[in-house]
N, C-alpha and C. Protein backbone atom coordinates (compact mmCIF):
# COMPACT_ATOMS: atom_id res chain seq x y z
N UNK A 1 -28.95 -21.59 18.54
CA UNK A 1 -28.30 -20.29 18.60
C UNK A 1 -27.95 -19.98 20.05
N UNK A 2 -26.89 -19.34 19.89
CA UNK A 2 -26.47 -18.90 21.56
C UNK A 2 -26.34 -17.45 21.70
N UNK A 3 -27.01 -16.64 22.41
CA UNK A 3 -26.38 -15.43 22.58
C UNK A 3 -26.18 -14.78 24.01
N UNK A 4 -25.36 -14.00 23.54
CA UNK A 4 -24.46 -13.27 24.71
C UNK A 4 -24.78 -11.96 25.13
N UNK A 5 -25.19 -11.62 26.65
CA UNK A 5 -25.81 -10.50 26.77
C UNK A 5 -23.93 -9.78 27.68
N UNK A 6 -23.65 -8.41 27.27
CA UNK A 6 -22.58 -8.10 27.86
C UNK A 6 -23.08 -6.82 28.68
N UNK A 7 -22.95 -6.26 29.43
CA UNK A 7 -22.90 -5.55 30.44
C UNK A 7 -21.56 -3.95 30.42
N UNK A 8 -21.61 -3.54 30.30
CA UNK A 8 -20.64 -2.44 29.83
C UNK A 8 -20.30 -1.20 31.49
N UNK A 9 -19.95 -1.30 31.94
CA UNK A 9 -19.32 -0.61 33.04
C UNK A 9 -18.27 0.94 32.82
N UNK A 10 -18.92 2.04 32.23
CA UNK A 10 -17.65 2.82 32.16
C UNK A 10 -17.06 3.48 32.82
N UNK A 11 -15.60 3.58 32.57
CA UNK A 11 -14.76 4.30 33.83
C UNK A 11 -15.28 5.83 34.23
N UNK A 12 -14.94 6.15 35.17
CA UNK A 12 -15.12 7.62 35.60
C UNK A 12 -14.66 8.50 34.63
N UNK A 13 -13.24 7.91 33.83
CA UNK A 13 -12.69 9.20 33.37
C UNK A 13 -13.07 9.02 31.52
N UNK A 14 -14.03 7.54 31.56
CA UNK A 14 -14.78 8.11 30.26
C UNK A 14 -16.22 8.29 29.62
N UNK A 15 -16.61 8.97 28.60
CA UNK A 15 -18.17 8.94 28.83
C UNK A 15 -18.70 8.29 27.60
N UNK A 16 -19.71 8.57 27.36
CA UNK A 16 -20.53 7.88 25.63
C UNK A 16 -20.15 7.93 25.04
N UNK A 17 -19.44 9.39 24.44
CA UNK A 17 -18.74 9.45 23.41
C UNK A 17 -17.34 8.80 23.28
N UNK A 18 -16.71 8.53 24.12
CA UNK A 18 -15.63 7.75 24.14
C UNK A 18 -16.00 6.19 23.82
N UNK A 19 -17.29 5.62 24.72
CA UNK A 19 -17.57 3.97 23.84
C UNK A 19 -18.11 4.33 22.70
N UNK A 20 -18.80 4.97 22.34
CA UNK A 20 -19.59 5.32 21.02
C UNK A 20 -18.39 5.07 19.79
N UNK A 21 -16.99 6.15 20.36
CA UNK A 21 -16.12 5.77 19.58
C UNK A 21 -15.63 4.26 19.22
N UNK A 22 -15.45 4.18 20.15
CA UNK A 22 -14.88 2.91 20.13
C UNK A 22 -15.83 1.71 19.40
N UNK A 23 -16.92 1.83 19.94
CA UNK A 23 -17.62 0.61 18.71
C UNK A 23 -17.75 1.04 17.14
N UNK A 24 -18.12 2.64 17.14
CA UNK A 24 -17.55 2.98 15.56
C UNK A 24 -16.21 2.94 15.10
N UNK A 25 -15.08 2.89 15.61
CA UNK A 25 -14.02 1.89 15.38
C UNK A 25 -13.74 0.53 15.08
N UNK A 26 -14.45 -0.34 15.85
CA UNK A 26 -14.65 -1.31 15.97
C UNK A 26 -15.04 -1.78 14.39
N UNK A 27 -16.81 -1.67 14.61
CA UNK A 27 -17.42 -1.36 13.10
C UNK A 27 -16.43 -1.11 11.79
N UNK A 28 -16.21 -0.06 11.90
CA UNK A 28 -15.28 0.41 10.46
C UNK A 28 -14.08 -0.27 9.96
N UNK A 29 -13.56 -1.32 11.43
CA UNK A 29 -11.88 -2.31 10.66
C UNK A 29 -12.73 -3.56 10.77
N UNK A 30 -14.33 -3.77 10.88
CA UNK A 30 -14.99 -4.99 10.94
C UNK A 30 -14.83 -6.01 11.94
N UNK A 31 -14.56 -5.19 12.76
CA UNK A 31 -13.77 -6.53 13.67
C UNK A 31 -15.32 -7.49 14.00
N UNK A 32 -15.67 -7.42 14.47
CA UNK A 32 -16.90 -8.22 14.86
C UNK A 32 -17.44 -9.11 13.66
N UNK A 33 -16.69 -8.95 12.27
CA UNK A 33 -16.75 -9.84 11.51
C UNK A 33 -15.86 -10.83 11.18
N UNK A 34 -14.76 -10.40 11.88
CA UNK A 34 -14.07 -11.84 11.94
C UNK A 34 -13.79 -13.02 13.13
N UNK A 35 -15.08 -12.87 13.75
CA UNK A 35 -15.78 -14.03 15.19
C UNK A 35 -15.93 -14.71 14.44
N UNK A 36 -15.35 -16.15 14.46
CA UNK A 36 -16.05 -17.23 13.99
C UNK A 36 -17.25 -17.50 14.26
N UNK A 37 -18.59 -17.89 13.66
CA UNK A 37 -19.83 -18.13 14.63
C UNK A 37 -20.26 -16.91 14.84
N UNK A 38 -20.28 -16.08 14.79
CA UNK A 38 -20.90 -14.75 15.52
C UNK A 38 -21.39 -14.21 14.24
N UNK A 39 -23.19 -14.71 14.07
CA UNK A 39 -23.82 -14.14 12.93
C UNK A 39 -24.68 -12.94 13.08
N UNK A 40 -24.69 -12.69 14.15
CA UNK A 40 -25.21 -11.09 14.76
C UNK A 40 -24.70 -10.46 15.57
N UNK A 41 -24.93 -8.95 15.95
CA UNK A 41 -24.88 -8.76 17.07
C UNK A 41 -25.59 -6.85 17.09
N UNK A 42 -26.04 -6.78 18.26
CA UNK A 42 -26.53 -5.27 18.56
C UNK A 42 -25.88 -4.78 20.08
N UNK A 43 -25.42 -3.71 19.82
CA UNK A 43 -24.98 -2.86 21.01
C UNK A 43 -25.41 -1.73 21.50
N UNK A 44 -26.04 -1.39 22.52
CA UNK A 44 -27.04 -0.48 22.70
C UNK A 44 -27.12 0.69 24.01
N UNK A 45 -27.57 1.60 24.09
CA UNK A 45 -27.56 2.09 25.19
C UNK A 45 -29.22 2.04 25.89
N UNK A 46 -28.78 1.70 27.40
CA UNK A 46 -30.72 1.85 27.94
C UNK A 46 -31.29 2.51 27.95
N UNK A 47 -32.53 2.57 27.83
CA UNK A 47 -33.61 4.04 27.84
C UNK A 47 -34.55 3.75 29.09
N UNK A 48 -34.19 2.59 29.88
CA UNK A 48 -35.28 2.78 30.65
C UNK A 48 -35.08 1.58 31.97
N UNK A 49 -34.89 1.41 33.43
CA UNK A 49 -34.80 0.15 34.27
C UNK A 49 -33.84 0.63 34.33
N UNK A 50 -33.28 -0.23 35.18
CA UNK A 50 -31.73 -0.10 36.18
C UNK A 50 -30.94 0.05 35.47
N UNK A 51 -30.60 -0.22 34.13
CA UNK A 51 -29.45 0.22 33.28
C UNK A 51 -29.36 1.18 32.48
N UNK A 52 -30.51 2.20 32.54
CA UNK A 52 -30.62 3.44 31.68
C UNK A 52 -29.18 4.02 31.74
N UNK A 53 -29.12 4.68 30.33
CA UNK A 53 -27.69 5.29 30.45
C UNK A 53 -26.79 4.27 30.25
N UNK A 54 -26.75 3.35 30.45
CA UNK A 54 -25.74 2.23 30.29
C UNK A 54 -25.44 1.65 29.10
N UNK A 55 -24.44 0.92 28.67
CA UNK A 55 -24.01 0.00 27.64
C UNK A 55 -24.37 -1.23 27.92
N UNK A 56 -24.89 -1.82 26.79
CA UNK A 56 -24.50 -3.35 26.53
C UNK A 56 -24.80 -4.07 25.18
N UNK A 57 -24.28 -5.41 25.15
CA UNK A 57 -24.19 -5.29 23.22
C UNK A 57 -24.90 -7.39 24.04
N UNK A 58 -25.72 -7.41 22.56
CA UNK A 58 -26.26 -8.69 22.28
C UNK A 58 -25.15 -9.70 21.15
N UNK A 59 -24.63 -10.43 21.54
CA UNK A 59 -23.99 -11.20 20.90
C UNK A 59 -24.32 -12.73 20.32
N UNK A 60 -24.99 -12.70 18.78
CA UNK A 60 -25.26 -13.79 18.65
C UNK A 60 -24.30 -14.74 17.64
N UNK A 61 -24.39 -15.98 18.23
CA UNK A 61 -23.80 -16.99 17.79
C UNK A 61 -24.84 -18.08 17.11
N UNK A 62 -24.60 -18.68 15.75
CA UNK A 62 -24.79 -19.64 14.96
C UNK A 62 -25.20 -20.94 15.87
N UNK A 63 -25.01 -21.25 16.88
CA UNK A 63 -24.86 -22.50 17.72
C UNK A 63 -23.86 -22.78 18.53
N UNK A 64 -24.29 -23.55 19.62
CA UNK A 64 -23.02 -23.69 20.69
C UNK A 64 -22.10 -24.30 20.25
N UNK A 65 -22.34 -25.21 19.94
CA UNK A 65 -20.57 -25.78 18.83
C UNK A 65 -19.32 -24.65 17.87
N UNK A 66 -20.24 -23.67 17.56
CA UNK A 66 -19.37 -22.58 17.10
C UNK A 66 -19.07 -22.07 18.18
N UNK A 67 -20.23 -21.14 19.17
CA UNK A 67 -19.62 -20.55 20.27
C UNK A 67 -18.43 -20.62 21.57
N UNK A 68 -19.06 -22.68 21.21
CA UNK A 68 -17.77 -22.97 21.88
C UNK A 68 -16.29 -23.52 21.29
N UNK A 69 -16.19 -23.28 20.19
CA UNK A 69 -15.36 -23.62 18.98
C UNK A 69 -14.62 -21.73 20.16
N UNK A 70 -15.15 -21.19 19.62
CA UNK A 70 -14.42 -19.94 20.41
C UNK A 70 -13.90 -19.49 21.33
N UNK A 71 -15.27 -20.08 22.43
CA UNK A 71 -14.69 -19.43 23.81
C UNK A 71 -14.60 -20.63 24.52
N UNK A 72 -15.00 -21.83 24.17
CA UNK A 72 -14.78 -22.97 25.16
C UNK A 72 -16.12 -22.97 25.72
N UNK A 73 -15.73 -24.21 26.22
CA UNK A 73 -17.69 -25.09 26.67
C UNK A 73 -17.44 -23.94 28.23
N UNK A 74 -18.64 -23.98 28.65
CA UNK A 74 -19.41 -22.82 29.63
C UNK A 74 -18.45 -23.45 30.76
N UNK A 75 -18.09 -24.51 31.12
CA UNK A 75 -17.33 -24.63 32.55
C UNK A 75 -15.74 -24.37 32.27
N UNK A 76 -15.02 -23.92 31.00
CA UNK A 76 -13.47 -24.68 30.84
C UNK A 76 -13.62 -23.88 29.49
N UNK A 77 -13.76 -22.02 29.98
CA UNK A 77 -13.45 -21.13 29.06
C UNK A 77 -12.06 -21.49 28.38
N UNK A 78 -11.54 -20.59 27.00
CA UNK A 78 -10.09 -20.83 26.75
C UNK A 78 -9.79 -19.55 27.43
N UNK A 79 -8.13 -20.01 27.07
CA UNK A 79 -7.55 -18.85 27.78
C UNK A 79 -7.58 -17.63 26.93
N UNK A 80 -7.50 -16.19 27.49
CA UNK A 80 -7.49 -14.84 27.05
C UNK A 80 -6.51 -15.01 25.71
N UNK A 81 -5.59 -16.14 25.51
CA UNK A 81 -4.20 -15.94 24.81
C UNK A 81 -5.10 -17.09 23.34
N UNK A 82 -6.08 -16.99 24.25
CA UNK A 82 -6.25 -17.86 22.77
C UNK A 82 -8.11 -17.59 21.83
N UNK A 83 -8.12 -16.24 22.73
CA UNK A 83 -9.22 -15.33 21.55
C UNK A 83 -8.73 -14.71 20.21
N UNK A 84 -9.84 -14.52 19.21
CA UNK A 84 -9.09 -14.43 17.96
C UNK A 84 -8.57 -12.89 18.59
N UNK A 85 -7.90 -12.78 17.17
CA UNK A 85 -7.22 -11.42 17.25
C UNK A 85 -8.05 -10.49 17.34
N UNK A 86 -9.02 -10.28 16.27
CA UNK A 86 -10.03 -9.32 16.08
C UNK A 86 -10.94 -8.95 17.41
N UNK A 87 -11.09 -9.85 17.95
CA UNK A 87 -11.73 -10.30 19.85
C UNK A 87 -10.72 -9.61 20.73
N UNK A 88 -9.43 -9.60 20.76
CA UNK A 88 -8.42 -9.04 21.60
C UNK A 88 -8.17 -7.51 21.11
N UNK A 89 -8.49 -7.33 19.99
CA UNK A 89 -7.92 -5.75 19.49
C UNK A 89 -9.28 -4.95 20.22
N UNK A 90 -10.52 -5.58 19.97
CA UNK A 90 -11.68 -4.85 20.27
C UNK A 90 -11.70 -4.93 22.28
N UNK A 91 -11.48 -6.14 22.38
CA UNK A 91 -11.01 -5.84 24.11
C UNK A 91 -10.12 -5.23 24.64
N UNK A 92 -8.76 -5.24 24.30
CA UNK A 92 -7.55 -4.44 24.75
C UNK A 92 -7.61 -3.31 24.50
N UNK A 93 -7.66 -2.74 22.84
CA UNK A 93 -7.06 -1.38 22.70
C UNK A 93 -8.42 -0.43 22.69
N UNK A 94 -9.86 -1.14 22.16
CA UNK A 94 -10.66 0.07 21.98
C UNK A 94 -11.78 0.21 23.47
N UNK A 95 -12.26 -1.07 23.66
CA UNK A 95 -13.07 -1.28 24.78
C UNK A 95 -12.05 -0.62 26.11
N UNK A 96 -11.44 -2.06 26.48
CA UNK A 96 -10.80 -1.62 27.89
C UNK A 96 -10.26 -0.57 28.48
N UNK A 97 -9.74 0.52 27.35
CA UNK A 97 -9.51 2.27 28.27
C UNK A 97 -10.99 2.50 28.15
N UNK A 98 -11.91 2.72 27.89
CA UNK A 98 -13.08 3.20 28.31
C UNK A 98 -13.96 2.14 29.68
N UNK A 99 -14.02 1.09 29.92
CA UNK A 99 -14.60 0.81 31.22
C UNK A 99 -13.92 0.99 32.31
N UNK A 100 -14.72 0.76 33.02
CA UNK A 100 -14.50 1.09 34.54
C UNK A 100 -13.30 -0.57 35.14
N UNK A 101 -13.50 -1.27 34.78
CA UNK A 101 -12.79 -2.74 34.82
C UNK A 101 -12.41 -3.30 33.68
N UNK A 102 -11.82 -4.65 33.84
CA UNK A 102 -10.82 -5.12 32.57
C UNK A 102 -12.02 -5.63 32.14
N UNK A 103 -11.64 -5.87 30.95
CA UNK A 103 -13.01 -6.20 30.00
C UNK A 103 -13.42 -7.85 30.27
N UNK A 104 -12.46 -8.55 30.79
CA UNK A 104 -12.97 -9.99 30.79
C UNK A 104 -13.86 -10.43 32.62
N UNK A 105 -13.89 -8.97 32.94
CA UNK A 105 -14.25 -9.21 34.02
C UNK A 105 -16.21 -8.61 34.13
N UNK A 106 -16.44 -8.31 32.86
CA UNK A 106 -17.73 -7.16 32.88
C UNK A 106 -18.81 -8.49 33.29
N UNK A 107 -19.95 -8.09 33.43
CA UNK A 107 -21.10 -8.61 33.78
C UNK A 107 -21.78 -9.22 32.70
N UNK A 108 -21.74 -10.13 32.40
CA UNK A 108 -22.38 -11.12 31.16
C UNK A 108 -23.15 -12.46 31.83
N UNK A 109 -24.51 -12.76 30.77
CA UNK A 109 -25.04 -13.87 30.61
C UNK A 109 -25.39 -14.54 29.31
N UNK A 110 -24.94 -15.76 28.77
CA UNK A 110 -25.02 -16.41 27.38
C UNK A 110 -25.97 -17.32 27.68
N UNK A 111 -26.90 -16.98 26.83
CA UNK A 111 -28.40 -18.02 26.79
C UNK A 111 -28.37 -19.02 25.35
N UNK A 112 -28.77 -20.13 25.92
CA UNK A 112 -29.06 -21.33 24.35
C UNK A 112 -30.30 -20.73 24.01
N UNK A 113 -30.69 -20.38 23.27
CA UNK A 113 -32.16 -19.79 22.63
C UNK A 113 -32.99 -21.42 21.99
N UNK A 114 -34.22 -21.17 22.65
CA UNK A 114 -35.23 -21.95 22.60
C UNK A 114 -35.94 -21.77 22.08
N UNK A 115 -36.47 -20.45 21.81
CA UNK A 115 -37.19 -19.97 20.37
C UNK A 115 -36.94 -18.92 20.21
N UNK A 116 -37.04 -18.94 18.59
CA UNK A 116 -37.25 -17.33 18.27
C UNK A 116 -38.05 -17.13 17.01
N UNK A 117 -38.07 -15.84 16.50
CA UNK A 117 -38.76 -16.02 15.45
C UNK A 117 -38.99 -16.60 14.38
N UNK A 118 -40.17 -17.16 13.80
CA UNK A 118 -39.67 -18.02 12.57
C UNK A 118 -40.04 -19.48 12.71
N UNK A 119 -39.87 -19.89 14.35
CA UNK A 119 -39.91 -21.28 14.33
C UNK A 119 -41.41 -21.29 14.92
């Protein structure tokens, strides 16, 4: 399994309720269900450490062969022109007016998971 930790930055001129919207948008046309590979995910705000108040969403993937079926192996991303649609509607139109920067630029780390529960 691979997952993706994202980092959420919002602009000055928007606040919670504006991402709040936007991932209940998101949610409601399903977009996050049509990621290939992407069998979870949680998006959250902090309650506590350097990111209180802040956004960020856990993105999990089925395995790196799917993940990179998507975004390309970790050195030789694909290009922006070649994320699914559902990936570009949720970056362009609902995410990106609410951060502070373009969305492919936010603060992320994707971990191979070595254990988790169960095993």
């Amino acid at each position: 399994m691979i997952v993706s930790i994202h980092q959420y930055e919002l602009a000055d001129s928007a606040g919670p309720d504006d991402f709040r919207d936007a991932v209940a948008t998101a949610v409601d046309e399903n977009l996050f269900g049509d990621i290939p590979g992407l069998v979870d995910y949680r998006i959250g705000r902090g309650i506590k450490g350097s990111r209180m108040d802040q956004f960020a969403a856990v993105w999990m993937y089925e395995s790196k062969d799917s993940w990179e079926a998507v975004w390309g192996p970790a050195g030789d991303p694909v290009p922006k022109s070649a994320y699914p649609d559902a990936w570009l509607r949720w970056e362009d139109e609902l995410l990106g007016p609410v951060l502070a920067d373009d969305p492919d630029t936010i603060e992320y780390t994707s971990y191979n998971i070595l254990a988790q529960n169960g095993d």
